[in-house]
Protein backbone atom coordinates (compact mmCIF):
# COMPACT_ATOMS: atom_id res chain seq x y z
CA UNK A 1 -179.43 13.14 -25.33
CA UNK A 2 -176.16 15.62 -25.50
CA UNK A 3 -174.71 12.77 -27.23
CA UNK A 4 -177.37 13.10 -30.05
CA UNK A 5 -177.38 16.75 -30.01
CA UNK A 6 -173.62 16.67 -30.80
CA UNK A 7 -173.68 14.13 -33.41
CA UNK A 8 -176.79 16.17 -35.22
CA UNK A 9 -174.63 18.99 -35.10
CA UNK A 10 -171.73 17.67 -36.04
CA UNK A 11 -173.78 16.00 -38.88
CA UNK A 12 -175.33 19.14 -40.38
CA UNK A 13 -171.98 21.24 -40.12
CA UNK A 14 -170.97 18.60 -42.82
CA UNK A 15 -173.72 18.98 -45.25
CA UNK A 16 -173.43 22.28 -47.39
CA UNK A 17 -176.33 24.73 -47.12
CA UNK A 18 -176.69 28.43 -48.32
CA UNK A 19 -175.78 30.05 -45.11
CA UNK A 20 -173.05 28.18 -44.99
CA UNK A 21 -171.73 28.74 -48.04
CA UNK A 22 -172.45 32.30 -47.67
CA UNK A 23 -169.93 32.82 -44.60
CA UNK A 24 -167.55 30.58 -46.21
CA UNK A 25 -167.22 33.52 -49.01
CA UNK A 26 -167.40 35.73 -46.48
CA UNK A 27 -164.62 34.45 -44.73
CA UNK A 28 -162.58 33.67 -47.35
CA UNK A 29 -163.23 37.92 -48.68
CA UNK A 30 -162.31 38.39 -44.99
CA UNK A 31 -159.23 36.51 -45.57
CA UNK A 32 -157.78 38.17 -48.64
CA UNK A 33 -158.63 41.33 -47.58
CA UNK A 34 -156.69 39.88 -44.24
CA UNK A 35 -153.73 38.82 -46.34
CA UNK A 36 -153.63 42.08 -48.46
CA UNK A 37 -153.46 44.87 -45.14
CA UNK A 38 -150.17 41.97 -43.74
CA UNK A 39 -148.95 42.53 -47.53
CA UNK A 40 -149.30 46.26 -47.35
CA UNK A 41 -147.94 46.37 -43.39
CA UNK A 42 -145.12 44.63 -44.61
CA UNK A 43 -144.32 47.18 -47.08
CA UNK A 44 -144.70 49.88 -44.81
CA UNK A 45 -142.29 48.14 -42.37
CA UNK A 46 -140.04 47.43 -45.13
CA UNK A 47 -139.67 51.19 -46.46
CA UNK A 48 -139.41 52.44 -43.02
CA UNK A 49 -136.90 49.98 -41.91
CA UNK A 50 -134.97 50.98 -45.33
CA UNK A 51 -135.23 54.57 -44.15
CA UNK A 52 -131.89 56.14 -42.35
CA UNK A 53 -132.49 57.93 -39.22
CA UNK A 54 -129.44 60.50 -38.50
CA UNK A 55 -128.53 61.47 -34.93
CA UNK A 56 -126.94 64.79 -33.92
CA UNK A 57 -128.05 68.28 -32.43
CA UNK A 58 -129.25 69.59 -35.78
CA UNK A 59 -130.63 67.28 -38.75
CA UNK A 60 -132.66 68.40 -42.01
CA UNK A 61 -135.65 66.57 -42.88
CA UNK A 62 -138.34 66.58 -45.52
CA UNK A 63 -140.83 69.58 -44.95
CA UNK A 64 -143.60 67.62 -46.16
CA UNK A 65 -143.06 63.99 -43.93
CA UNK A 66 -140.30 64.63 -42.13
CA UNK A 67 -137.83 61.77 -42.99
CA UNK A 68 -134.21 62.70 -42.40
CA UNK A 69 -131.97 63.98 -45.08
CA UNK A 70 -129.06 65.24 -44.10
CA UNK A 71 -127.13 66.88 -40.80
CA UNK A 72 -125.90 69.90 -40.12
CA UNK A 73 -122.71 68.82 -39.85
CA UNK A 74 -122.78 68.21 -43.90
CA UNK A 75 -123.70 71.72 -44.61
CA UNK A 76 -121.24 73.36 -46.79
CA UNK A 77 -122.10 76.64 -48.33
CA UNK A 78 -125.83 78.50 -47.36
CA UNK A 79 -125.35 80.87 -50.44
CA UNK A 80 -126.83 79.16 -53.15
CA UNK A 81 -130.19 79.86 -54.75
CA UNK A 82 -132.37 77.15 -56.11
CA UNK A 83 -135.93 77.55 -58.41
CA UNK A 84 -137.99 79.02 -54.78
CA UNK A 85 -135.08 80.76 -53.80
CA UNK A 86 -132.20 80.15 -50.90
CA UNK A 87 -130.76 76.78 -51.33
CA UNK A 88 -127.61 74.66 -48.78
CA UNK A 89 -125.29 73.00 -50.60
CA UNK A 90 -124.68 69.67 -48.44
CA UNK A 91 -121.92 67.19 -48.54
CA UNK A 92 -124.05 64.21 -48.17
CA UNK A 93 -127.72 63.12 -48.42
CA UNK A 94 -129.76 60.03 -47.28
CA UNK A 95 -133.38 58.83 -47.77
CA UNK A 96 -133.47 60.16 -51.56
CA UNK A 97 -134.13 59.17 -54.68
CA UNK A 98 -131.60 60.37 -57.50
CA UNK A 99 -133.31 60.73 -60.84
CA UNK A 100 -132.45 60.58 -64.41
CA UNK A 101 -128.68 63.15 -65.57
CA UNK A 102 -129.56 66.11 -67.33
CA UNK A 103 -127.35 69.40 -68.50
CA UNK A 104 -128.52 72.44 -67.59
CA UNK A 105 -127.23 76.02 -67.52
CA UNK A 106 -127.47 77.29 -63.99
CA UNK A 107 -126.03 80.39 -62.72
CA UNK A 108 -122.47 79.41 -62.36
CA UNK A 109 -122.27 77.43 -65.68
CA UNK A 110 -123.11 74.07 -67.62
CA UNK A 111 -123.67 71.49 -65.18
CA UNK A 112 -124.66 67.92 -65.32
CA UNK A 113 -127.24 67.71 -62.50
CA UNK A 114 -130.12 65.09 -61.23
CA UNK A 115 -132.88 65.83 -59.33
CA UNK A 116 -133.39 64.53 -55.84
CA UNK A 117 -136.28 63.02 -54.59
CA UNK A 118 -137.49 62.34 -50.73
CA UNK A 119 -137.41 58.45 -50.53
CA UNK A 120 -140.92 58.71 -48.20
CA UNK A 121 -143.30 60.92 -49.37
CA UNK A 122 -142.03 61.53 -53.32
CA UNK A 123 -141.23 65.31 -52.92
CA UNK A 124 -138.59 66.92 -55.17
CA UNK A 125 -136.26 68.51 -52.81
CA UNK A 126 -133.56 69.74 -54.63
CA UNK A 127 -130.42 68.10 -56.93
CA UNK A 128 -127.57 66.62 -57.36
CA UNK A 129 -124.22 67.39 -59.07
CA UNK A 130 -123.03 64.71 -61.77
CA UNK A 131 -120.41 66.70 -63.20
CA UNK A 132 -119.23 70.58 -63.56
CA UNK A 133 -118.22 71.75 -67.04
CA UNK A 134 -115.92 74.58 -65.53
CA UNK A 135 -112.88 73.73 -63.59
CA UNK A 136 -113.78 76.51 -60.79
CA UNK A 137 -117.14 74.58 -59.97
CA UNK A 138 -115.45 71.16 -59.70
CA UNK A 139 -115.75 71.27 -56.32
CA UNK A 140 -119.53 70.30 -56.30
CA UNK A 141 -119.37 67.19 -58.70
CA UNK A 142 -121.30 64.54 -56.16
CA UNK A 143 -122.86 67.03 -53.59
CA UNK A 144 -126.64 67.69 -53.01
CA UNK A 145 -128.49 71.14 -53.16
CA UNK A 146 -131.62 71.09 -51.02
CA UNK A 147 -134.01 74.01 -51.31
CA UNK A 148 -134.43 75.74 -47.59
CA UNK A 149 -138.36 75.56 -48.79
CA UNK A 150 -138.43 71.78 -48.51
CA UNK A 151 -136.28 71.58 -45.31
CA UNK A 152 -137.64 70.80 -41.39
CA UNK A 153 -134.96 71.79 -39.03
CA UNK A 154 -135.12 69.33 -36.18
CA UNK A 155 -132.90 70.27 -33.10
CA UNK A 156 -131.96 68.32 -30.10
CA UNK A 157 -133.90 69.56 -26.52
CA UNK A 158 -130.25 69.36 -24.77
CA UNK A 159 -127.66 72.00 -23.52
CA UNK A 160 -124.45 72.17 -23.90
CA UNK A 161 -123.89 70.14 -21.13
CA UNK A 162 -126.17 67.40 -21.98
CA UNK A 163 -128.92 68.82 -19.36
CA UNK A 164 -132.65 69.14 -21.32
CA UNK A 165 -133.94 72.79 -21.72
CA UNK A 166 -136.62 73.35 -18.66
CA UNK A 167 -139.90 73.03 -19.88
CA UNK A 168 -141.29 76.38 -21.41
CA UNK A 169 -137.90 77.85 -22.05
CA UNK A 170 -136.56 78.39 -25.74
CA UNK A 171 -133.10 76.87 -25.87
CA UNK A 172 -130.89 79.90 -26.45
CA UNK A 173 -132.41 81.65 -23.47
CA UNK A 174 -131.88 79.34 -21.41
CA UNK A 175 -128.29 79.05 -22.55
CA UNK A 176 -127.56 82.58 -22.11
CA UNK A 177 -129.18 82.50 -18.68
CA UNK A 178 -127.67 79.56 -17.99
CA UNK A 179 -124.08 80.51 -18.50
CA UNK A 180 -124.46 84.23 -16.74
CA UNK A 181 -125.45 82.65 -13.54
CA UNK A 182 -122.52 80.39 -13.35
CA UNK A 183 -120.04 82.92 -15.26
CA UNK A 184 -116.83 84.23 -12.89
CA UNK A 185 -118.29 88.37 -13.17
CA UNK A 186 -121.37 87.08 -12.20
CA UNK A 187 -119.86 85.73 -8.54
CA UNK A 188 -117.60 88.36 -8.50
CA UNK A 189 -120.61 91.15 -8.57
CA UNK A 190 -122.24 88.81 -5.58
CA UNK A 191 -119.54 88.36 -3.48
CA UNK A 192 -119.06 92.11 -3.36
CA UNK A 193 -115.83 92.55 -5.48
């Protein structure tokens, strides 16, 4: 009797019916919809894995998704204006894409220039310098400007000294406070002298 109730079963699983066919589609929509979100993981994974993550106390990313740009460190002149104002002029820039050359006349003079691109999210963040028509603005040919608009300042939670800042102090307190209470005057006034 289970013999015959397997070999029914196994009998009508072999002969097509509507229902059947039915959840066949279904599965097989199931499936390409399945291989289409591995497809579109894959990318993801891809772009992020193509993405360069800097470390140091103090690195610039993208306002609007926060991928890494540039450091601190690369920062070489805070006194240059851009189309929504103050603009950094940085040695070096990651995670963007450089468009198309174009001359135009900026304050300082003819300049060959393309505009830079956040690799992520698409967001113009500033330019590039291709070439500098006046031999006093040489100096920039292959550096980035980045717009202080479209820039995330992303600090490390350490000290000086590599100790974290205590929960619910800002860093620079903490460093002040931290250094008068170990400074020499600071014993000196406690041991009576």
């Amino acid at each position: 009797s289970l013999a015959a109730a397997l070999t029914a079963a196994s009998s009508s699983s072999n002969q097509p019916s509507d229902a059947s066919s039915s959840a066949n589609a279904a599965s097989s929509s199931s499936a390409a919809n399945d291989a289409a979100l591995r497809a579109r993981a894959r990318s993801a994974l891809q772009t992020n894995d193509a993405m360069v993550y800097l470390d140091g106390p103090a690195v610039y990313a993208c306002a609007a998704c926060r991928t890494h740009l540039t450091s601190h460190d690369d920062i070489i002149s805070k006194s240059f204006h851009g189309r929504h104002g103050r603009a950094y002029l940085f040695d070096q820039c990651v995670n963007v894409d450089v468009g198309r050359p174009e001359d135009r006349l900026l304050i300082t003079g003819m300049h060959s220039v393309c505009d830079i691109k956040c690799k992520r999210c698409g967001t113009m963040v500033g330019w590039t310098y291709k070439r500098a028509y006046e031999s006093s603005q040489k100096y920039k040919e292959g550096k980035f400007i980045v717009e202080k608009i479209n820039l995330h300042l992303e600090e490390a939670l350490t000290g000086y000294d590599g100790i974290g800042v205590p929960a619910g102090e800002r860093g620079d307190r903490w460093r002040k406070r931290s250094m008068s209470w170990g400074s020499a005057a600071s014993a000196d006034n406690h041991m009576g002298g």
